[in-house]
N, C-alpha and C. Protein backbone atom coordinates (compact mmCIF):
# COMPACT_ATOMS: atom_id res chain seq x y z
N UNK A 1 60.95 3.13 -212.08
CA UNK A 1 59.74 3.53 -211.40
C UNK A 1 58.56 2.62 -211.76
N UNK A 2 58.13 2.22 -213.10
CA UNK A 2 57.63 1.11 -213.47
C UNK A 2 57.77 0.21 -212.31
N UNK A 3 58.55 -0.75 -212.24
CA UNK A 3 58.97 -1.41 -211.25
C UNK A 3 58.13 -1.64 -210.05
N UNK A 4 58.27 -0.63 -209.54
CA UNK A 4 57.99 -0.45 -208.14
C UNK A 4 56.26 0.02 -208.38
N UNK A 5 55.41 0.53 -209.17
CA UNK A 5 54.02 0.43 -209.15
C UNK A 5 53.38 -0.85 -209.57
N UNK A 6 54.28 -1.70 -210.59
CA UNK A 6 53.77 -2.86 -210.99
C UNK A 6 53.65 -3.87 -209.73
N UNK A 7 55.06 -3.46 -208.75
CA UNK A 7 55.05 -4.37 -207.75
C UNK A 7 53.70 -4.09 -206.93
N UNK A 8 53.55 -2.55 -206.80
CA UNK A 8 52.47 -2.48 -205.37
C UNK A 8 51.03 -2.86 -206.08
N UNK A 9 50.65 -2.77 -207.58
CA UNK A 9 49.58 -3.40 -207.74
C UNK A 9 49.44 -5.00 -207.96
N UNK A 10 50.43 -5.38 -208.14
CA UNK A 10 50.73 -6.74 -208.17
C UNK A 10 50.50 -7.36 -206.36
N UNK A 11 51.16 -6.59 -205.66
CA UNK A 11 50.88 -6.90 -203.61
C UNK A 11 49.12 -6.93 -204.19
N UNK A 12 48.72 -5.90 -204.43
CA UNK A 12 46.90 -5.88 -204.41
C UNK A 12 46.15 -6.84 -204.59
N UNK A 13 46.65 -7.16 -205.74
CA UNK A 13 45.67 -8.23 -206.44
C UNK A 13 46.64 -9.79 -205.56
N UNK A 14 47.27 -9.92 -205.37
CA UNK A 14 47.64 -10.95 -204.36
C UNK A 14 46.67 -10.92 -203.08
N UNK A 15 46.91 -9.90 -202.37
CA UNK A 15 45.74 -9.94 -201.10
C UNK A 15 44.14 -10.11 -202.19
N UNK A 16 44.19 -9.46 -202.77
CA UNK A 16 42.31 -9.95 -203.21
C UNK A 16 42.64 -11.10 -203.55
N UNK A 17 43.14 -11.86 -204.48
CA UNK A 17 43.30 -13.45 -204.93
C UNK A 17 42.94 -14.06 -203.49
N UNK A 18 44.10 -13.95 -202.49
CA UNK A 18 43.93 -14.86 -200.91
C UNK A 18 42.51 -14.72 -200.48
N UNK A 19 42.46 -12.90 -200.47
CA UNK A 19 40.97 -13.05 -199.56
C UNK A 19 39.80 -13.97 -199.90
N UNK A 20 39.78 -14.42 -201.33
CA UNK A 20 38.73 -15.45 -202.35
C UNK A 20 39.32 -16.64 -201.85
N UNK A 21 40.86 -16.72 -202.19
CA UNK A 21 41.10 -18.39 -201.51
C UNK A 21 40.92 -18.74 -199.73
N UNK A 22 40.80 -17.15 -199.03
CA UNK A 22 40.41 -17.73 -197.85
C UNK A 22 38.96 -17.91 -197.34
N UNK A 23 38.32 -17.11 -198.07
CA UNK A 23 36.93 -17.38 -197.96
C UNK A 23 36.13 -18.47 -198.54
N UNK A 24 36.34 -18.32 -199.51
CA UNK A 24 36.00 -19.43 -200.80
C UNK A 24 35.53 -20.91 -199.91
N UNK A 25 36.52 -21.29 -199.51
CA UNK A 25 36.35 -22.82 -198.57
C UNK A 25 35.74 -22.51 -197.63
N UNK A 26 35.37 -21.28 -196.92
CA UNK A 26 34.38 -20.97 -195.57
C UNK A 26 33.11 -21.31 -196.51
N UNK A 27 32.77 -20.60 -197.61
CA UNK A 27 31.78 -20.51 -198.10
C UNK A 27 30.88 -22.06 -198.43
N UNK A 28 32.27 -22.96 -198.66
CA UNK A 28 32.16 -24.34 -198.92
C UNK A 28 31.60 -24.82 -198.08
N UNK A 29 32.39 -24.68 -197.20
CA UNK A 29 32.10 -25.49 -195.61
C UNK A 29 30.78 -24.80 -195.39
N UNK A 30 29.58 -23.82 -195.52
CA UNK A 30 28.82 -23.42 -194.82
C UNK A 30 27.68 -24.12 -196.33
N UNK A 31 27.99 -24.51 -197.08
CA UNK A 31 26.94 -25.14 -197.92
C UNK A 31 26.77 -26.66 -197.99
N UNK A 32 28.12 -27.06 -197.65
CA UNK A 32 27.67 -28.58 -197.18
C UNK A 32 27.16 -28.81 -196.10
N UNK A 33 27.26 -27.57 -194.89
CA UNK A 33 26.38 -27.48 -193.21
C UNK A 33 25.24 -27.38 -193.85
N UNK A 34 24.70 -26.61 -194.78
CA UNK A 34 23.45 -26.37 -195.13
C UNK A 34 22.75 -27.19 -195.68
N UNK A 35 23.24 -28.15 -196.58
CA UNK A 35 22.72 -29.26 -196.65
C UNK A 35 22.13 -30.28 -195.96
N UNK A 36 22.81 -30.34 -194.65
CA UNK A 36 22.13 -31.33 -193.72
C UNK A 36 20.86 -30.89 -192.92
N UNK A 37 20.39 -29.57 -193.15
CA UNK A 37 19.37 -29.02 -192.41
C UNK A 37 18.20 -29.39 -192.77
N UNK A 38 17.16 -29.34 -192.58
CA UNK A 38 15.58 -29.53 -193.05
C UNK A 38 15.80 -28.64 -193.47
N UNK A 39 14.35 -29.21 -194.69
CA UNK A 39 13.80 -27.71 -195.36
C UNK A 39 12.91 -27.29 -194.68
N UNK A 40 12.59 -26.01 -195.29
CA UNK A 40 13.13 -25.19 -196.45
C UNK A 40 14.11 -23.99 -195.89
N UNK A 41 14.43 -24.46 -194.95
CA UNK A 41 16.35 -24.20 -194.38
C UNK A 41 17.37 -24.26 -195.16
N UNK A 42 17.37 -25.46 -195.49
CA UNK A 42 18.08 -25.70 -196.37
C UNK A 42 18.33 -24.97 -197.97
N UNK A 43 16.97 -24.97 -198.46
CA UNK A 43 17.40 -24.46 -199.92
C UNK A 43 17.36 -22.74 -199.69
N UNK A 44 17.04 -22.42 -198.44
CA UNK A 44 17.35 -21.01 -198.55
C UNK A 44 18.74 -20.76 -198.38
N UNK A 45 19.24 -21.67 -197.38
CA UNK A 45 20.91 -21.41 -197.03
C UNK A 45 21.48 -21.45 -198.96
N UNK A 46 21.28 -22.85 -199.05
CA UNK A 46 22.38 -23.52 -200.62
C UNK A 46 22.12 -21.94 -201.43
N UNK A 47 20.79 -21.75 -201.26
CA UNK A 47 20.79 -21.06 -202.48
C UNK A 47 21.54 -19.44 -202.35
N UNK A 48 21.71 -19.09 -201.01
CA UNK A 48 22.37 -18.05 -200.76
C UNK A 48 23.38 -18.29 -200.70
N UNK A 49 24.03 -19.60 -200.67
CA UNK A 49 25.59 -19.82 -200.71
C UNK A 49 25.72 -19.58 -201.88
N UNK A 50 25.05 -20.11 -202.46
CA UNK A 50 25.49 -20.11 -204.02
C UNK A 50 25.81 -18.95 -204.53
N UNK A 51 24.70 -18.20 -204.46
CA UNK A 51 25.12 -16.44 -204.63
C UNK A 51 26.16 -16.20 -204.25
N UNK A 52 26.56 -16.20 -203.43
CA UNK A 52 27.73 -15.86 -202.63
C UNK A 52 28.67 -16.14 -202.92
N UNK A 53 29.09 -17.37 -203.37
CA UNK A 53 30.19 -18.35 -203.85
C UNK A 53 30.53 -17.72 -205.34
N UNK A 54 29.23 -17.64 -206.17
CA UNK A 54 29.31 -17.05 -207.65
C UNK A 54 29.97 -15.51 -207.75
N UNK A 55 29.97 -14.74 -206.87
CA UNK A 55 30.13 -13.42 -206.70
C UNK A 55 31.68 -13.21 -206.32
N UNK A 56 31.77 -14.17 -205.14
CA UNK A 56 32.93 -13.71 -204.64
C UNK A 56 34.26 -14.52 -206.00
N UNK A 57 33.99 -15.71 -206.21
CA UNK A 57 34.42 -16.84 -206.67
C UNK A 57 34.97 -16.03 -208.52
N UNK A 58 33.84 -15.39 -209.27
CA UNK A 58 34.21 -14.79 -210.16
C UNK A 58 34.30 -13.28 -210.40
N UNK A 59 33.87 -12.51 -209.42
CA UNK A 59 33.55 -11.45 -209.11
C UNK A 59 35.03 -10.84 -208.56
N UNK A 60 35.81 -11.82 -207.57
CA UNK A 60 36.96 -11.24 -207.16
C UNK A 60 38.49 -12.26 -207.36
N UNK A 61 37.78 -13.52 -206.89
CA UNK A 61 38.86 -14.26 -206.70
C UNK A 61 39.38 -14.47 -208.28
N UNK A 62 38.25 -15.12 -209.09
CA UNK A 62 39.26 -15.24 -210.62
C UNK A 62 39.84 -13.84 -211.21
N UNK A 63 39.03 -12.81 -211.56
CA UNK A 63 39.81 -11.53 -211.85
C UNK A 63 41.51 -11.08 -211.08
N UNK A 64 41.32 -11.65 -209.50
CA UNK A 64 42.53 -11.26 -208.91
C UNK A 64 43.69 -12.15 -209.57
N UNK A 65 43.33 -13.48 -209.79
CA UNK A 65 44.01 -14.72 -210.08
C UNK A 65 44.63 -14.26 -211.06
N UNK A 66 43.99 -13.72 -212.38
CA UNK A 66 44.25 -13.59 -213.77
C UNK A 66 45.53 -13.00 -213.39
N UNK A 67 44.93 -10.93 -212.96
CA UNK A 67 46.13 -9.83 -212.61
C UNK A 67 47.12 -10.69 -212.04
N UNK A 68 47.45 -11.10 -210.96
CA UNK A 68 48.29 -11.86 -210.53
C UNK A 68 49.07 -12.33 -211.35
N UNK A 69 48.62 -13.29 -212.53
CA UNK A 69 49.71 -13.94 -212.67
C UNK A 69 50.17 -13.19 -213.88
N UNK A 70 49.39 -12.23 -214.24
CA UNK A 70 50.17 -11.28 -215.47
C UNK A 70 51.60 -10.12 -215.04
N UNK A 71 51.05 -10.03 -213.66
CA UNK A 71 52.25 -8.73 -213.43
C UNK A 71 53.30 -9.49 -212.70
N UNK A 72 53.49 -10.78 -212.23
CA UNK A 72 54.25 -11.35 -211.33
C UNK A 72 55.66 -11.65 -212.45
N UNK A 73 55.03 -12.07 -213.81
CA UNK A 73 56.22 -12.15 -214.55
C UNK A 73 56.97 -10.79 -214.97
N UNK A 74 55.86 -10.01 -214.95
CA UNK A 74 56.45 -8.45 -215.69
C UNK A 74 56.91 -7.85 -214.69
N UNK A 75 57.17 -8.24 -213.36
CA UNK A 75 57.80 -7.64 -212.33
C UNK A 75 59.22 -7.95 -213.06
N UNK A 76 59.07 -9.26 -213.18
CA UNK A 76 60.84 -9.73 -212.95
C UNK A 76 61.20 -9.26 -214.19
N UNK A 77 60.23 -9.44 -215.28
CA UNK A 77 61.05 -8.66 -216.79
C UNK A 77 61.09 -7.35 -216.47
N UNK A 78 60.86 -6.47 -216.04
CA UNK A 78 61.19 -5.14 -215.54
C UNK A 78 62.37 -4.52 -214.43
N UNK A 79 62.80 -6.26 -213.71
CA UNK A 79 63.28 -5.92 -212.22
C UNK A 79 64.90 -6.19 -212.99
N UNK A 80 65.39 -5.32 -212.72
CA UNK A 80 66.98 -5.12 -212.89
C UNK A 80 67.71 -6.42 -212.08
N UNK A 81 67.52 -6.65 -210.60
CA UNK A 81 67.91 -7.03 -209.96
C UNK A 81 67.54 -8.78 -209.89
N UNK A 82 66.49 -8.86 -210.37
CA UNK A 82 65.95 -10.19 -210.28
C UNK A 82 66.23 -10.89 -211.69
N UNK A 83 66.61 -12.08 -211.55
CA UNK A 83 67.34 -13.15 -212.67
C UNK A 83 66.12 -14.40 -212.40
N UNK A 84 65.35 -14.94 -213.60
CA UNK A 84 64.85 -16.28 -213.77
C UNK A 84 65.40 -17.18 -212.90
N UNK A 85 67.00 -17.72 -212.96
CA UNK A 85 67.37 -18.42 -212.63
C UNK A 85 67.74 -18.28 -210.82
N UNK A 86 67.14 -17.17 -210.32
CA UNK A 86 67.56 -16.79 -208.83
C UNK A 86 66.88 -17.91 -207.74
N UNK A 87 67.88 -18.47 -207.18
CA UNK A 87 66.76 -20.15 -206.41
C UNK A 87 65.76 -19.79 -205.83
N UNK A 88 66.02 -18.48 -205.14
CA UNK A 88 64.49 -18.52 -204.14
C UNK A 88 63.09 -18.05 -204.97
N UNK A 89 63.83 -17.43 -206.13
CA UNK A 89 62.45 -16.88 -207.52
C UNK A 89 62.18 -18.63 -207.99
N UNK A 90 62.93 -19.63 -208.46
CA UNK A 90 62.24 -20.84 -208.48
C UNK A 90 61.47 -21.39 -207.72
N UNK A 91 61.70 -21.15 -206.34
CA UNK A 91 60.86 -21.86 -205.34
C UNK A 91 59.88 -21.16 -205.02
N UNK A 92 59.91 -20.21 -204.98
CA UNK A 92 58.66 -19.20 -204.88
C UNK A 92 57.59 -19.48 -206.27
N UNK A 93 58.13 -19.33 -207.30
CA UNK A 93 57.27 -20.28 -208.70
C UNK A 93 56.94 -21.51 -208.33
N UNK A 94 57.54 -22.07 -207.78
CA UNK A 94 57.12 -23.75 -207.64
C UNK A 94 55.63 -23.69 -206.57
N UNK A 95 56.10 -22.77 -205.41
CA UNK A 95 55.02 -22.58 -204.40
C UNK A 95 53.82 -22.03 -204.67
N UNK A 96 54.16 -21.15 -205.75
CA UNK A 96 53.31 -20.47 -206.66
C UNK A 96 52.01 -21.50 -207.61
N UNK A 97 53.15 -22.41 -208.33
CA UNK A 97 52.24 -23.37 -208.75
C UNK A 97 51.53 -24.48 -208.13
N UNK A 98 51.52 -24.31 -206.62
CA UNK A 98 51.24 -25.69 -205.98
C UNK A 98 50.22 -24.70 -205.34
N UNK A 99 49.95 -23.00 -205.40
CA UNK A 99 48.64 -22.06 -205.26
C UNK A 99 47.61 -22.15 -206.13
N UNK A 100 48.58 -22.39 -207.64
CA UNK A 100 47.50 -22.55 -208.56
C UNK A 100 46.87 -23.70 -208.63
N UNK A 101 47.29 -24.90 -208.37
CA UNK A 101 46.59 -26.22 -207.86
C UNK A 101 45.32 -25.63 -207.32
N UNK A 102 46.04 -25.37 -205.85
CA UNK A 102 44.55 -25.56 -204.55
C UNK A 102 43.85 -24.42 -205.74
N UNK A 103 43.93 -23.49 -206.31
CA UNK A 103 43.04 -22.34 -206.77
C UNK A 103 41.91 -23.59 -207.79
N UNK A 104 42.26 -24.02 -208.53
CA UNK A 104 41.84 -24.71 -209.48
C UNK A 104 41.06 -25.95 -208.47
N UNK A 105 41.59 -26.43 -207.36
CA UNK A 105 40.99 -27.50 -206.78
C UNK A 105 39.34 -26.79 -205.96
N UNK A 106 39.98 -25.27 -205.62
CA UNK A 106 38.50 -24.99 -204.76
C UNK A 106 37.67 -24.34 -206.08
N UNK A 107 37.52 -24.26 -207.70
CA UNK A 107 37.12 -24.20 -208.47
C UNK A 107 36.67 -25.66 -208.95
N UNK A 108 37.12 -26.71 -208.88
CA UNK A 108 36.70 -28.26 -208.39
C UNK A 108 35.32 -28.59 -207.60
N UNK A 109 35.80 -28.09 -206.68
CA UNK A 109 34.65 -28.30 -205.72
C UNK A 109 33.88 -27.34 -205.50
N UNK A 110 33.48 -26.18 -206.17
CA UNK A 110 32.55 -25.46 -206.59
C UNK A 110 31.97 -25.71 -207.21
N UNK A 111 32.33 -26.66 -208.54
CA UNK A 111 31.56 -27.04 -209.42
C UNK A 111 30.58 -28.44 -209.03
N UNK A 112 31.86 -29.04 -208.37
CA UNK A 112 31.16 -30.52 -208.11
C UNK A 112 29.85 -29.83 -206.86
N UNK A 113 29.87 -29.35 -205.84
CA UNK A 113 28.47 -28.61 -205.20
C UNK A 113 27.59 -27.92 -205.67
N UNK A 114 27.75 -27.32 -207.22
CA UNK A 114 26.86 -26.60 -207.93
C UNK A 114 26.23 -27.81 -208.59
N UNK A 115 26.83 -29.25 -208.60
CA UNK A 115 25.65 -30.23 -209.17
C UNK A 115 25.30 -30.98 -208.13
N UNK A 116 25.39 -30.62 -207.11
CA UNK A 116 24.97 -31.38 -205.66
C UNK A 116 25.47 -32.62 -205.80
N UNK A 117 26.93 -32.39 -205.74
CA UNK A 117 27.41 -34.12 -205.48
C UNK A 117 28.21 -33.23 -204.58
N UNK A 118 27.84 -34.25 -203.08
CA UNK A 118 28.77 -33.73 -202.08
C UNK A 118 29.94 -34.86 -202.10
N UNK A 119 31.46 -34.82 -202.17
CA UNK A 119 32.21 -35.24 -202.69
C UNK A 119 33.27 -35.11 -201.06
N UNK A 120 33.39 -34.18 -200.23
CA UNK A 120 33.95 -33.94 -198.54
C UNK A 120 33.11 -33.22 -197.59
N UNK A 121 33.48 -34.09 -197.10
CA UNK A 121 32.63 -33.44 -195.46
C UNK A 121 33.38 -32.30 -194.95
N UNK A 122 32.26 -31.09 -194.29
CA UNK A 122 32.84 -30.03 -193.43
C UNK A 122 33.88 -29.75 -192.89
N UNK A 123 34.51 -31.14 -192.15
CA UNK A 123 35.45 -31.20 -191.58
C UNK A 123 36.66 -31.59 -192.68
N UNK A 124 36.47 -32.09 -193.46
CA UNK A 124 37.54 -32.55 -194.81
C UNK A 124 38.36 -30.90 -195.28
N UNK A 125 36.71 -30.06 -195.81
CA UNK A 125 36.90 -28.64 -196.27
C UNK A 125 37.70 -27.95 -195.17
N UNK A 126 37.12 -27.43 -193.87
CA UNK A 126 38.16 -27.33 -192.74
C UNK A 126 39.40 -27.27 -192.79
N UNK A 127 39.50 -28.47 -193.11
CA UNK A 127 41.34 -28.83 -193.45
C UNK A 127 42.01 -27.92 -194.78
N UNK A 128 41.35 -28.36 -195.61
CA UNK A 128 42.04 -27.70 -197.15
C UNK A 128 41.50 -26.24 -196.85
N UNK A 129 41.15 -25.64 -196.19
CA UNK A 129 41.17 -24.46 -195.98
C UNK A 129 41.70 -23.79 -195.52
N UNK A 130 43.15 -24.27 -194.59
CA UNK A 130 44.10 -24.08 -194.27
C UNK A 130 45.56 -24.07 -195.65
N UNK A 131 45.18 -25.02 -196.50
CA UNK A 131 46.03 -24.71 -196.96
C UNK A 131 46.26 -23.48 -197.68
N UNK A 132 45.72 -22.45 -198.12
CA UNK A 132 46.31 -21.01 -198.39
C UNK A 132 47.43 -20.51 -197.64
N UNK A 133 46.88 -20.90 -196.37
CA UNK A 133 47.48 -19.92 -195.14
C UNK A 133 49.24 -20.14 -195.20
N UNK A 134 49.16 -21.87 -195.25
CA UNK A 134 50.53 -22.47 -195.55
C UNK A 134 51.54 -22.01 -197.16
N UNK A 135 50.82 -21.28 -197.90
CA UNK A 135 51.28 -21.20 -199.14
C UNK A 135 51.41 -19.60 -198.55
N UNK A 136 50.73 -18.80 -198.00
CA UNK A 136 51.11 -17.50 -198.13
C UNK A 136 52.19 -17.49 -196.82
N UNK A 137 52.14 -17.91 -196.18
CA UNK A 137 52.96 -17.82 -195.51
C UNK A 137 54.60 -18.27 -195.51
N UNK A 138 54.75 -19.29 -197.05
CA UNK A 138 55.83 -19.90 -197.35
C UNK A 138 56.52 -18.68 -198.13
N UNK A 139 55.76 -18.54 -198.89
CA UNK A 139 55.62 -17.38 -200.03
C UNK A 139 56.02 -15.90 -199.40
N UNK A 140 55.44 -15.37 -198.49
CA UNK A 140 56.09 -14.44 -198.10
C UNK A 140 57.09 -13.92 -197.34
N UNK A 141 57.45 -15.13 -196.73
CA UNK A 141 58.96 -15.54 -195.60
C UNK A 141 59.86 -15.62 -196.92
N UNK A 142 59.89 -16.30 -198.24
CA UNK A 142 60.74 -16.38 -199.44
C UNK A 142 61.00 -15.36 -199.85
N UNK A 143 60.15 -14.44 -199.94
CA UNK A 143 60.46 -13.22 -201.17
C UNK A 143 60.49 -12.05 -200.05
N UNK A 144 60.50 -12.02 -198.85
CA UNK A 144 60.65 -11.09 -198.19
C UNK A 144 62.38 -11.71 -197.44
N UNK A 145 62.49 -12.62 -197.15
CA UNK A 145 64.06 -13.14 -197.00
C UNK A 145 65.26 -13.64 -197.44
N UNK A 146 64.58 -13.93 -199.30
CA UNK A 146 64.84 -14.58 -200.05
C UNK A 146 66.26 -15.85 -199.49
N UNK A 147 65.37 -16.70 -198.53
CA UNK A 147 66.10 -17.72 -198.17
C UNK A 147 65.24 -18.94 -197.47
N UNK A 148 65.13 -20.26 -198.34
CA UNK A 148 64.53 -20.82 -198.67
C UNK A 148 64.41 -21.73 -196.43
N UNK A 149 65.72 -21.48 -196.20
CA UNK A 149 66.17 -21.88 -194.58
C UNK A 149 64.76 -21.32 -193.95
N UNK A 150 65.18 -19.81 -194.42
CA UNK A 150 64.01 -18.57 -193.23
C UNK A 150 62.56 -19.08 -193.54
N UNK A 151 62.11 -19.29 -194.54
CA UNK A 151 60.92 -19.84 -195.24
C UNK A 151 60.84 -21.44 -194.22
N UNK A 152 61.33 -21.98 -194.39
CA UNK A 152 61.07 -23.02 -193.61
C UNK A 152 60.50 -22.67 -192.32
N UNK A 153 61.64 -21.78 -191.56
CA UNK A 153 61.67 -21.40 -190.34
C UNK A 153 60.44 -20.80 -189.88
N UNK A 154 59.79 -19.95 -190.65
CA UNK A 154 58.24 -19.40 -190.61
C UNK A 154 57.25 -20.63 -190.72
N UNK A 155 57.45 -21.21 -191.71
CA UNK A 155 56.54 -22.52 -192.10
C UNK A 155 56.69 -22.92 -190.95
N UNK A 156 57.31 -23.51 -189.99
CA UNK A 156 57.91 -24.61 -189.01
C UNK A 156 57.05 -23.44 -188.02
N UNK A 157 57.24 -22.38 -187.35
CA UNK A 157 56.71 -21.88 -186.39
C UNK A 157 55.27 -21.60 -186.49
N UNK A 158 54.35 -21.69 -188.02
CA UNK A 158 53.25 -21.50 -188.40
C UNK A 158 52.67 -22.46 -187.99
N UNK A 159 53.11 -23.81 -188.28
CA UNK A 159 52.63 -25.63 -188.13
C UNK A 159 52.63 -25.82 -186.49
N UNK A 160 53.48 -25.39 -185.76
CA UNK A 160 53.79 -25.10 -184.10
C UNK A 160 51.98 -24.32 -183.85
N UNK A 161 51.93 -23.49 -184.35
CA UNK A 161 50.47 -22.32 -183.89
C UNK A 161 49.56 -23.34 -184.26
N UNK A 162 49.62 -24.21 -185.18
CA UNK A 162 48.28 -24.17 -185.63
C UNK A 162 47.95 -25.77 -184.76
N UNK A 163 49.11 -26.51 -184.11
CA UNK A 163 48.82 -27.86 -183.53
C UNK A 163 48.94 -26.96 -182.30
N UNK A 164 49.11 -25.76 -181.66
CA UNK A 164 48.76 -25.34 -180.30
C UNK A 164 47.61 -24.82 -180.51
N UNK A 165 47.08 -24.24 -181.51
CA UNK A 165 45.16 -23.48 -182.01
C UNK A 165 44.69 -25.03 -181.83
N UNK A 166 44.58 -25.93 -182.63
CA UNK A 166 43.73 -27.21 -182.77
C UNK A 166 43.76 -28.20 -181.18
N UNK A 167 44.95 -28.12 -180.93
CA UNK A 167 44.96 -28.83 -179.43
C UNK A 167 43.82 -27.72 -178.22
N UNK A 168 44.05 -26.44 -178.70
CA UNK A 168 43.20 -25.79 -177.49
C UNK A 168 41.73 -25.69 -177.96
N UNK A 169 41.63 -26.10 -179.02
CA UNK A 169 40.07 -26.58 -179.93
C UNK A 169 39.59 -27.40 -179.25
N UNK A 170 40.57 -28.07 -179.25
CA UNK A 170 39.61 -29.85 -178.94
C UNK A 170 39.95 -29.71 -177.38
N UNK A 171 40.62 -29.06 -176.59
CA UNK A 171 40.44 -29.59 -174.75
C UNK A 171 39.16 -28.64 -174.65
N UNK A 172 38.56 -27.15 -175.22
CA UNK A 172 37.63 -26.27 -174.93
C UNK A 172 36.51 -27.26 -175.41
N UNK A 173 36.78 -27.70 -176.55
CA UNK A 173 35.36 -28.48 -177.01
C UNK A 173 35.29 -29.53 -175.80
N UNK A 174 36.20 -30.29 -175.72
CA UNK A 174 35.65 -31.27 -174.36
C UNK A 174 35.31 -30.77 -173.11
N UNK A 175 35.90 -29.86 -172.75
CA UNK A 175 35.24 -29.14 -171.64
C UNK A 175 33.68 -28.28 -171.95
N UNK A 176 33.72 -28.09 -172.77
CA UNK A 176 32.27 -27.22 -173.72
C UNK A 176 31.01 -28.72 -173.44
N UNK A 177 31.59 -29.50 -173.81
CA UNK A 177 30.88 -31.10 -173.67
C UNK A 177 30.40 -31.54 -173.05
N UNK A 178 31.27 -31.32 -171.53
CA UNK A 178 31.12 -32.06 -170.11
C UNK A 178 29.74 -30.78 -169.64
């Protein structure tokens, strides 16, 4: 019984961790827009990003981060069924650690904008702000199919949405244009 509550608060603090890694880079992207504005536009935006960024950034996203990675192991030391050595529990760790990267990278570039060195453009952030989406979505096709094939297969139909979302971006923007 253990088990199975560690798991559902362990799901929790996973969705709060994402909701910080999906916001987190919106928040980015709306303080380097703010930068290019006249003042005193400008230092009202930065400075409310900032708030914002500080709150959500340690307020939810690191606390979730921590829980996370404390109950994810005590799942499996608790889980009868689950073995260290199980391939799709490696790859799911591996995917895991390539979360804790980007986590640590948008803690990077929080810092480097808290000393006003703008270091990527809007459109740069944009991009790496997608990558969560690609990690939760690898991540939960794995441990919900535990088969590294099906995981692909989600990944592969996710990458399909997102070059049919960006292609209907850019013909609306050119038509938005004309």
């Amino acid at each position: 019984m253990l088990y199975l509550y560690l798991k559902a608060i362990h799901i929790i603090f996973i969705v709060t961790w994402f909701a910080g890694l999906f916001y987190m880079p919106r928040l980015l992207i709306y303080d380097v827009e703010a930068r290019q504005k006249p003042e005193p536009e400008s230092s009202i935006l930065v400075n409310q990003f900032r708030i914002m960024q500080k709150r959500l950034w340690f307020g939810i996203t690191w606390p979730s981060f921590v829980l996370t990675m404390i109950l994810g192991p005590w799942i499996v030391i608790e889980a009868e069924h689950i073995q260290w050595t199980d391939r799709w529990l490696v790859i799911k760790l591996g995917l895991v650690a390539g979360l804790v990267i980007y986590h640590f990278s948008l803690q990077y570039i929080f810092r480097q904008l808290g000393k006003n060195l703008l270091r990527y453009t809007s459109n740069q952030l944009r991009l790496w702000n997608e990558v969560a989406t690609l990690f939760l979505v690898s991540i939960v096709f794995l441990v919900i199919l535990k088969s590294e094939l099906d995981m692909l297969y989600g990944l592969l139909g996710l990458l399909a949405l997102i070059a049919v979302l960006m292609l209907a971006i850019r013909i609306y923007k050119r038509i938005r244009q004309k």
